[in-house]
C-alpha atoms as a PDB file:
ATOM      1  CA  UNK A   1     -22.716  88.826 -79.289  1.00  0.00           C
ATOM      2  CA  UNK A   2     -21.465  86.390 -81.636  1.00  0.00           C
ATOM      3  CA  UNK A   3     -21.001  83.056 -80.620  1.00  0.00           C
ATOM      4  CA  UNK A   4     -20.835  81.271 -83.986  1.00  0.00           C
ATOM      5  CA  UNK A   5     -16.826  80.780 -83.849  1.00  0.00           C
ATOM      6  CA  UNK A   6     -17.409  78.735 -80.387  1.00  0.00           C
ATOM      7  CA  UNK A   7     -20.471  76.288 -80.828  1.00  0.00           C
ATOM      8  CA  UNK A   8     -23.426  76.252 -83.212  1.00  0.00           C
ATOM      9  CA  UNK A   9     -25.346  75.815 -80.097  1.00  0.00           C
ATOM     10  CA  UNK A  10     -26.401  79.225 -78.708  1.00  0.00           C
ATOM     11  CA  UNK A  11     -26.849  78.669 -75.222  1.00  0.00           C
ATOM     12  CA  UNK A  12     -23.962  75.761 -75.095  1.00  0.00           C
ATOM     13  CA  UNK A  13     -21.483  78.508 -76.349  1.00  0.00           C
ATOM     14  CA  UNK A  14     -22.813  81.121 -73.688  1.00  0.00           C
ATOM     15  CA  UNK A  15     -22.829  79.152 -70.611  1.00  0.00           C
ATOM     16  CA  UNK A  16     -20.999  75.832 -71.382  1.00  0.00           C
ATOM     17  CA  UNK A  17     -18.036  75.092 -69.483  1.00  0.00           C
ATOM     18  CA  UNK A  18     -14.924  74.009 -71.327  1.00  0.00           C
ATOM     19  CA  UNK A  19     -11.655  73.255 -70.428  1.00  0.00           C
ATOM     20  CA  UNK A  20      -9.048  76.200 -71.763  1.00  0.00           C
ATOM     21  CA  UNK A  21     -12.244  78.628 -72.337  1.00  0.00           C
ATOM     22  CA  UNK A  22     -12.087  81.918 -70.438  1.00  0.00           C
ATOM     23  CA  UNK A  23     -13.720  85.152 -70.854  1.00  0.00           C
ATOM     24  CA  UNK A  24     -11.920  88.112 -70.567  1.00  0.00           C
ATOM     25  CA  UNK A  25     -13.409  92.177 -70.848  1.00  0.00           C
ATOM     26  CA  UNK A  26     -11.298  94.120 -72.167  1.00  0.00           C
ATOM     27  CA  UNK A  27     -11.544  98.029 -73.390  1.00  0.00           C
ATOM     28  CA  UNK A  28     -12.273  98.587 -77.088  1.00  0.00           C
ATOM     29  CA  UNK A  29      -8.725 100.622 -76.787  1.00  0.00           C
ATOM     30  CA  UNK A  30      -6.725  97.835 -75.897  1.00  0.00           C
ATOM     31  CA  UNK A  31      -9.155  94.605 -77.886  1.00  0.00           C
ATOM     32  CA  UNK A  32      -6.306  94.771 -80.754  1.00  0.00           C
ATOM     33  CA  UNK A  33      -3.539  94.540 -78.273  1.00  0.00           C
ATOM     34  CA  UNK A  34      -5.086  91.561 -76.290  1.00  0.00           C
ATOM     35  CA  UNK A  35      -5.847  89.951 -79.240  1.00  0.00           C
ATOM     36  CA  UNK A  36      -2.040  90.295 -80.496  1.00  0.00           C
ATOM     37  CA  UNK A  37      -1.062  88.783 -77.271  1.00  0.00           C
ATOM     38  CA  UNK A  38      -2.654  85.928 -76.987  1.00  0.00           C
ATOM     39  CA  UNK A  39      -2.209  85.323 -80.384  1.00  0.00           C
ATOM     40  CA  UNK A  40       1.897  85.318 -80.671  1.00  0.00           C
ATOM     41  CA  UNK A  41       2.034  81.891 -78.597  1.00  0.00           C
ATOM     42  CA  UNK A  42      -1.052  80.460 -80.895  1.00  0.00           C
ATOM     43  CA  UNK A  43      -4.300  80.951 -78.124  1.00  0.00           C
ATOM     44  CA  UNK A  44      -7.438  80.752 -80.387  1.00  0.00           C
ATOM     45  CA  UNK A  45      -9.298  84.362 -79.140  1.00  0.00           C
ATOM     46  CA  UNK A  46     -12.149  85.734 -80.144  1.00  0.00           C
ATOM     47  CA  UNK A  47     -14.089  88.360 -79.782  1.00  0.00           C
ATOM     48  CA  UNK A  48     -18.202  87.467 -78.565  1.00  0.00           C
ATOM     49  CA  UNK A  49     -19.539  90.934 -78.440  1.00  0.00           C
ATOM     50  CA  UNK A  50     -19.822  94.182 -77.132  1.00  0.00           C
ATOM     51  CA  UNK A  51     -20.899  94.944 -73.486  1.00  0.00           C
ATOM     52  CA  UNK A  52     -23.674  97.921 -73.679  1.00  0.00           C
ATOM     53  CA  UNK A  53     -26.171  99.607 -71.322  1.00  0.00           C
ATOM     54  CA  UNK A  54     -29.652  96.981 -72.592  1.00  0.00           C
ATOM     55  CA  UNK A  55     -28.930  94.578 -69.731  1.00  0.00           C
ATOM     56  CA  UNK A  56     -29.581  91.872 -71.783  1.00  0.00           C
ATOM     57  CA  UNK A  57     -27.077  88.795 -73.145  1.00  0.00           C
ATOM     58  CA  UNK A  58     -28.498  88.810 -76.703  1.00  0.00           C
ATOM     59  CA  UNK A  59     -26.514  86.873 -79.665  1.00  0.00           C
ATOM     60  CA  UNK A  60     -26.618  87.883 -83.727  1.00  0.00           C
ATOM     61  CA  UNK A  61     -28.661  85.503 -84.657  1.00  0.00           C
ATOM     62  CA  UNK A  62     -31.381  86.493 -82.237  1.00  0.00           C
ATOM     63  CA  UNK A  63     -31.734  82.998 -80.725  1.00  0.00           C
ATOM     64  CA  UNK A  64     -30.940  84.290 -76.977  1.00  0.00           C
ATOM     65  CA  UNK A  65     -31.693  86.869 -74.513  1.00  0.00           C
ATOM     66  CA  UNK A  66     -31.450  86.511 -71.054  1.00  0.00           C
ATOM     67  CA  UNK A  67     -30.981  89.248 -68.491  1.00  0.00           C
ATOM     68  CA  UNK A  68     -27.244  89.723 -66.671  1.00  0.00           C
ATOM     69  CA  UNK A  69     -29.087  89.917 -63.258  1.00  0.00           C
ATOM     70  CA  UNK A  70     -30.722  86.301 -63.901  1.00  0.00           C
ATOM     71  CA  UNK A  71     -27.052  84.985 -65.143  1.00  0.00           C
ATOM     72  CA  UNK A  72     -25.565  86.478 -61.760  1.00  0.00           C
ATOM     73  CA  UNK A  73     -28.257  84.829 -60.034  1.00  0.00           C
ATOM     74  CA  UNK A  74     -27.773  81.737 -61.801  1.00  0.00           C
ATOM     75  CA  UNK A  75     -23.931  81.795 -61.470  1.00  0.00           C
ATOM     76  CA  UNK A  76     -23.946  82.489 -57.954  1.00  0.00           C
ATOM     77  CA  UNK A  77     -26.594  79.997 -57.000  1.00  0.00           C
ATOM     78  CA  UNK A  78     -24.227  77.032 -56.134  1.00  0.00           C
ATOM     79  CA  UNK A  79     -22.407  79.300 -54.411  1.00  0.00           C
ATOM     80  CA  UNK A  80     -24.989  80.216 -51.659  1.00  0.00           C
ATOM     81  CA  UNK A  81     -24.897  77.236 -49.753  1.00  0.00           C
END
């Protein structure tokens, strides 16, 4: 994952909440298309990384790994109520 292009912050560009800031999957065969698109009205998009069988959010500068079950858990926690 590289985050460098949305905060020097590690963790703040991971799981900080922005205005205008979405994150989108999209299949390696259409990344160049969905990149096209959202660039021909001028939305900033880049790409963070590469979903893979580890299990782990890691970033390229080796500054973060956390495992997706413990985001879900995290994500869904204010939700459970």
């Amino acid at each position: 994952m590289n985050l460098a292009g949305v905060s020097s912050d590690p963790l703040a560009a991971a799981f900080g909440e922005a205005p205008r800031r979405y994150v989108l999957e999209v299949s390696p065969a259409h990344a160049s298309a969905a990149a096209a698109h959202f660039a021909a009205p001028g939305i900033a998009c880049i790409d963070i990384g590469v979903l893979d069988g580890s299990g782990l959010l890691t970033d390229d500068a080796g500054e973060l790994s956390v495992a997706a079950g413990d985001l879900v858990s995290v994500w869904r926690k204010p939700l459970d109520w």
